[in-house]
C-alpha atoms as a PDB file:
ATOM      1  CA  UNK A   1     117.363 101.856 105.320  1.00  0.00           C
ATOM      2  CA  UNK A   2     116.374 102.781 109.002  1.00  0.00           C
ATOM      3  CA  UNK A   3     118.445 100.933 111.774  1.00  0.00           C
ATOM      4  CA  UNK A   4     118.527 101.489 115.760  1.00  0.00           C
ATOM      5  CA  UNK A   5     114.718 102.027 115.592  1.00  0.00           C
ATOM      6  CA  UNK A   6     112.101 100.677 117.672  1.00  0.00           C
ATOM      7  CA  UNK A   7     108.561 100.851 118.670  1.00  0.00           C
ATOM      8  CA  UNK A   8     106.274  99.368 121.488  1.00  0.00           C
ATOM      9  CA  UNK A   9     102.981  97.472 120.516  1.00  0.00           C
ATOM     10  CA  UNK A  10      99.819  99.422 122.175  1.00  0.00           C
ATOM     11  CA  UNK A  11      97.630  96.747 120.453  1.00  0.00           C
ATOM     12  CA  UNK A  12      97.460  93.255 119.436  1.00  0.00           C
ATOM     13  CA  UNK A  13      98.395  92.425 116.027  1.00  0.00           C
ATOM     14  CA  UNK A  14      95.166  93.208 113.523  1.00  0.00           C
ATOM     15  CA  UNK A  15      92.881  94.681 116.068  1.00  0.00           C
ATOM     16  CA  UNK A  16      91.911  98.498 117.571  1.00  0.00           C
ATOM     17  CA  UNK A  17      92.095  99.652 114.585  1.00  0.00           C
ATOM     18  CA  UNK A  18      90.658 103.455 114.692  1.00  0.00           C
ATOM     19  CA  UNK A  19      86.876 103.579 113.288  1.00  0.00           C
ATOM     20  CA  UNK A  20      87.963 105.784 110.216  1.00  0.00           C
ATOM     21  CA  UNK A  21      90.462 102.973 108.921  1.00  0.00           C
ATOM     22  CA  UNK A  22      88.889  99.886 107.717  1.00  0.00           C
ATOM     23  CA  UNK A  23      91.321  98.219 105.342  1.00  0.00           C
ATOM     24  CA  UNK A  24      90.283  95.291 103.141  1.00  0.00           C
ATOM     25  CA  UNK A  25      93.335  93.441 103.134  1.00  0.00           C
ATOM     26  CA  UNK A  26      96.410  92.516 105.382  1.00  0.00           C
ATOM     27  CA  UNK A  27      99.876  93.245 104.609  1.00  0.00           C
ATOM     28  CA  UNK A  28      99.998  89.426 104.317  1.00  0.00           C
ATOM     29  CA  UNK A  29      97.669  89.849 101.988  1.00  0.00           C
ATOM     30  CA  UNK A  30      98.918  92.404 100.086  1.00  0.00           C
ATOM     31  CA  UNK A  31     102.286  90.782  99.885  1.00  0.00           C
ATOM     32  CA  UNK A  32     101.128  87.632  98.656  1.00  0.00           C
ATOM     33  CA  UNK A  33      98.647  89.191  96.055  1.00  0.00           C
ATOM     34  CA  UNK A  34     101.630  91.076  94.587  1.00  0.00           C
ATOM     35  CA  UNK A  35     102.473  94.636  95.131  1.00  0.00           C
ATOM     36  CA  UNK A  36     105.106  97.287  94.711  1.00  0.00           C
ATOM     37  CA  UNK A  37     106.694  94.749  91.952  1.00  0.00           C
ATOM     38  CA  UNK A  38     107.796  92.604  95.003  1.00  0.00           C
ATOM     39  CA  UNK A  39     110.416  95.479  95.953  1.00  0.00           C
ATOM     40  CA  UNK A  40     108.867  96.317  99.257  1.00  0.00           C
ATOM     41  CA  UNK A  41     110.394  94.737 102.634  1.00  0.00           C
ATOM     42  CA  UNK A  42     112.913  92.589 100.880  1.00  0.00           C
ATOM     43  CA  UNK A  43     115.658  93.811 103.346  1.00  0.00           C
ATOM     44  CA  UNK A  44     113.771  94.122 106.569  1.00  0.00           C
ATOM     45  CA  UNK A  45     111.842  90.634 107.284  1.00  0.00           C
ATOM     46  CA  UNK A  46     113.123  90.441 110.838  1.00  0.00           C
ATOM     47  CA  UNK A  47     110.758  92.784 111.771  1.00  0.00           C
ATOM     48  CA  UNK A  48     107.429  91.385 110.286  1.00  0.00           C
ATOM     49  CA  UNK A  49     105.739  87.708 111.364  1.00  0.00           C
ATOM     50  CA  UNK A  50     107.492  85.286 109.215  1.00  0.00           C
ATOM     51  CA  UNK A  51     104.465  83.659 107.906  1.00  0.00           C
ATOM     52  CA  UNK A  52     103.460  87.412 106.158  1.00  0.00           C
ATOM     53  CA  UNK A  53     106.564  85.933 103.310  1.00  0.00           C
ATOM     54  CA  UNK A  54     105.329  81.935 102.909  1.00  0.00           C
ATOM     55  CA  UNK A  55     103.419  83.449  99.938  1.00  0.00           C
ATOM     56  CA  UNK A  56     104.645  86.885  99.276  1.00  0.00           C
ATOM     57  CA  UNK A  57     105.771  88.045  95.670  1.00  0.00           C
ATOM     58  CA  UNK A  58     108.589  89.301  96.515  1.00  0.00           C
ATOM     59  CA  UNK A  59     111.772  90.715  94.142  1.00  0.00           C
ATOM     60  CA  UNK A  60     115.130  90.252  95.849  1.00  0.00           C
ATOM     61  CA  UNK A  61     117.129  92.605  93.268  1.00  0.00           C
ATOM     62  CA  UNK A  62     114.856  94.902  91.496  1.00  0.00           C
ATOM     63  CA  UNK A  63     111.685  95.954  91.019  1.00  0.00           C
ATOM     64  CA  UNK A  64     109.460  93.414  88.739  1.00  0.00           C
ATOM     65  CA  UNK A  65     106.464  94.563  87.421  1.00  0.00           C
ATOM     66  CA  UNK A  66     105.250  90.787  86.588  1.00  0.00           C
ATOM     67  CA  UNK A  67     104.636  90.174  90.297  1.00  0.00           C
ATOM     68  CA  UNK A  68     102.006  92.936  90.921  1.00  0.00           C
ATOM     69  CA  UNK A  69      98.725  91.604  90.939  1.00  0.00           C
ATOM     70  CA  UNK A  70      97.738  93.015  88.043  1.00  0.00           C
ATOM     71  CA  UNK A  71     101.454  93.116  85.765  1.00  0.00           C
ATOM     72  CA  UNK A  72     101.427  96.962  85.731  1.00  0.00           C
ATOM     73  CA  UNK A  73     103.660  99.647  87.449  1.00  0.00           C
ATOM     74  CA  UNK A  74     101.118 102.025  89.919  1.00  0.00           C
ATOM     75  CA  UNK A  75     103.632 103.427  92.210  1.00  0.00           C
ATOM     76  CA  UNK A  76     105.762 105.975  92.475  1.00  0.00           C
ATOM     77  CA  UNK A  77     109.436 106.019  93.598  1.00  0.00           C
ATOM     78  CA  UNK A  78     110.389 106.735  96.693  1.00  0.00           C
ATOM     79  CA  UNK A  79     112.138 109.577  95.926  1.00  0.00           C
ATOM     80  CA  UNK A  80     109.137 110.867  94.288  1.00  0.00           C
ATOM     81  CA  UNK A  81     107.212 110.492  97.757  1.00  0.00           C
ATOM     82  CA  UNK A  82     110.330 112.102  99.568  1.00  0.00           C
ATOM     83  CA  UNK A  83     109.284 114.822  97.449  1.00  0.00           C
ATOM     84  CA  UNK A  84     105.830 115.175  97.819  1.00  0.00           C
ATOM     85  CA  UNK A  85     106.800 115.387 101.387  1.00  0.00           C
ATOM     86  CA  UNK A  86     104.848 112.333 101.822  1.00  0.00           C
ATOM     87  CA  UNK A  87     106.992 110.273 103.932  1.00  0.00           C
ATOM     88  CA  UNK A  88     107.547 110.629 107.789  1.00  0.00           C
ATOM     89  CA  UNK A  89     110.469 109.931 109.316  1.00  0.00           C
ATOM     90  CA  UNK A  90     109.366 107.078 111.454  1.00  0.00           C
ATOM     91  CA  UNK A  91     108.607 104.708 108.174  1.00  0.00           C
ATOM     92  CA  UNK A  92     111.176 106.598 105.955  1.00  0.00           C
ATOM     93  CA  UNK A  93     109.434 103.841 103.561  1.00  0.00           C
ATOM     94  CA  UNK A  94     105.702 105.250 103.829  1.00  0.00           C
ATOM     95  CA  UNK A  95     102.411 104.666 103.594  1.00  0.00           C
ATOM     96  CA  UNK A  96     102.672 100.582 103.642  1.00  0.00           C
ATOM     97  CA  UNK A  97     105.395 100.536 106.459  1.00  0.00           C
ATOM     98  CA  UNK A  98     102.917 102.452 108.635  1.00  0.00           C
ATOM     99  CA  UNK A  99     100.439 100.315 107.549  1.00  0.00           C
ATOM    100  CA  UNK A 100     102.537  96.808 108.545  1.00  0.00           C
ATOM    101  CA  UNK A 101     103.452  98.373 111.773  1.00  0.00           C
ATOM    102  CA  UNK A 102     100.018  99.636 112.783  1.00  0.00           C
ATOM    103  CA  UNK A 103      98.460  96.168 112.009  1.00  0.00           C
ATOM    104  CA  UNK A 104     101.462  94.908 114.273  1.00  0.00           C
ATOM    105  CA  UNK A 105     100.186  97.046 117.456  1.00  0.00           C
ATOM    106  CA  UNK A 106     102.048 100.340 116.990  1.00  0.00           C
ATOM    107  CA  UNK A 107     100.368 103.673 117.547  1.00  0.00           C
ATOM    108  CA  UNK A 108     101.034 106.682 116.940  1.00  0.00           C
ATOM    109  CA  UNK A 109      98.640 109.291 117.622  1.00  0.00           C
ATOM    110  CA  UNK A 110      99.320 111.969 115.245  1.00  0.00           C
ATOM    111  CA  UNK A 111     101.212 109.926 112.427  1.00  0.00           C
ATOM    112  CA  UNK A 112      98.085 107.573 112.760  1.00  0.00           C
ATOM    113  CA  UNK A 113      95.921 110.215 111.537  1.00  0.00           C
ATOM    114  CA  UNK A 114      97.832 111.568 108.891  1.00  0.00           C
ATOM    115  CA  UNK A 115      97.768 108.668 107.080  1.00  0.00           C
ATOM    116  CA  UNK A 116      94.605 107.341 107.828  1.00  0.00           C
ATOM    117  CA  UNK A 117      93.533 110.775 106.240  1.00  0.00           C
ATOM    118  CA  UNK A 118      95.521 109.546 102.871  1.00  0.00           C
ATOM    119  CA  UNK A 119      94.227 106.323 103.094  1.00  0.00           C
ATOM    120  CA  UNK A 120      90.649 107.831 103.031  1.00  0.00           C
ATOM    121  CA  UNK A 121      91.515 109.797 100.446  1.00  0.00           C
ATOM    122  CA  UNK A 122      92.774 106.963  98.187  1.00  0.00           C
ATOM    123  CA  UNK A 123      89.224 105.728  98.005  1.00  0.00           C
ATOM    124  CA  UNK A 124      88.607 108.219  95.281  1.00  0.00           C
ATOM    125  CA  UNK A 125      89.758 105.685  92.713  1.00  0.00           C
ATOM    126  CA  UNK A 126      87.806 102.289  94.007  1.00  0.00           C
ATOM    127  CA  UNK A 127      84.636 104.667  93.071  1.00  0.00           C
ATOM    128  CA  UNK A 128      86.414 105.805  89.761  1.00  0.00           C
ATOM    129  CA  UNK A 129      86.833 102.017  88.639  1.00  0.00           C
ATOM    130  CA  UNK A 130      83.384 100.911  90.377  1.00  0.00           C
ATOM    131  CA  UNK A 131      81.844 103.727  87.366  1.00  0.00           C
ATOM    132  CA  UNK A 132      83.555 103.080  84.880  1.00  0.00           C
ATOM    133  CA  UNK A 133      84.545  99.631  84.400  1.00  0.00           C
ATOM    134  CA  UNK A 134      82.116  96.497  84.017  1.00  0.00           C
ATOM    135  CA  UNK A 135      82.006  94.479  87.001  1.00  0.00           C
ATOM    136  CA  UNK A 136      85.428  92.231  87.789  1.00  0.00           C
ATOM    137  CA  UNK A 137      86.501  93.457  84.181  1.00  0.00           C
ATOM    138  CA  UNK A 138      90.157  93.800  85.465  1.00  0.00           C
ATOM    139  CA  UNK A 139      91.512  94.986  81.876  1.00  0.00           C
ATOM    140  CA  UNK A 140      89.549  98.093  83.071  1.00  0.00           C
ATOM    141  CA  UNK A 141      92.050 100.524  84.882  1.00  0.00           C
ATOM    142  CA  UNK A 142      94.396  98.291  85.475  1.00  0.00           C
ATOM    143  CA  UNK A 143      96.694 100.911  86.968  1.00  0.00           C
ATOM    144  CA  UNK A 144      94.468 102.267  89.327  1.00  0.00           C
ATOM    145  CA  UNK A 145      93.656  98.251  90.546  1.00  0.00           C
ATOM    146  CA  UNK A 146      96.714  98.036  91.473  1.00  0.00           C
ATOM    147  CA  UNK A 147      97.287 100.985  92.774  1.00  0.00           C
ATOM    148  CA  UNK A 148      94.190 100.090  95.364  1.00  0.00           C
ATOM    149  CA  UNK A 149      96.165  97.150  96.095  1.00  0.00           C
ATOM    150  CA  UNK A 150      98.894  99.033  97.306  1.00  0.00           C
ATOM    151  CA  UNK A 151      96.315 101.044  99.666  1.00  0.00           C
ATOM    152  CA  UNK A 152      94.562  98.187 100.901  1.00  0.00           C
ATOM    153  CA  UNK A 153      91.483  98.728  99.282  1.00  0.00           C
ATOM    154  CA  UNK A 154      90.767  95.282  97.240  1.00  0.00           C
ATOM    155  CA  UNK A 155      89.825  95.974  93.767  1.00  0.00           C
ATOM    156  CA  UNK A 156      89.451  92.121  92.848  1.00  0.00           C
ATOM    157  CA  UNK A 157      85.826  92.789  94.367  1.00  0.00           C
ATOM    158  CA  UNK A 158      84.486  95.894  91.992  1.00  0.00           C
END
């Protein structure tokens, strides 16, 4: 999907992260809790640590719903974020490209804050499910759980 493209690390991997962006998982994390129904970075592990796949749910083929966390579809197609405009050319993949990259060390100034304002943004729906589900009921919005998941926000703890 993106080849000839490279980046230099201003940080070391997982740290200087900017004050506003305080994510509560890892892509490592993410990947091995079970997200995007495993159809995310299938065909471009060269450029992530090798120990982020050990445990990653990860689809080969196809998207497959049964490996998301919580066994439901929360995302969007790409093509649907191509036409949102959501997607940058830099991680033609989006929000959780940036993500793996900036936990890797890569910054970019502007980019960086565009998404860091999304990923604030996203925290709209941990305080939906924190009011109106029971505590660790995950039957409750099970969509928007998973959704979280893809964000980084980790709604196994509301």
């Amino acid at each position: 999907m993106q080849q000839n493209y490279s980046y230099e690390l201003a940080e070391n991997q997982g740290e200087n992260f900017h004050p506003l962006f305080v994510p509560q998982l890892t892509p490592k994390e993410m990947l091995s809790l079970g997200i995007f129904g495993g159809k995310y970075l299938t065909d471009c592990q060269e450029e992530f640590p090798a120990d982020w796949f050990i445990d990653a749910k990860l689809s080969p083929f196809k998207k497959d719903i049964s490996l998301n966390y919580f066994s439901v579809d929360a995302s969007q197609s790409l093509s649907q974020w191509q036409a949102n405009g959501w997607i940058h050319p830099q991680d033609p993949r989006g929000w959780f490209q940036w993500y793996c990259r900036y936990y890797l060390g890569r910054r970019t100034d502007e980019e960086d804050l565009r998404q860091i304002k999304r990923w604030r943004a996203f925290k709209r729906h941990y305080s939906a499910v924190a009011k109106f589900c029971e505590r660790f009921d995950f039957s409750c919005r099970k969509k928007q759980r998973q959704a979280l998941l893809h964000w980084s926000y980790d709604s196994r703890n509301i």
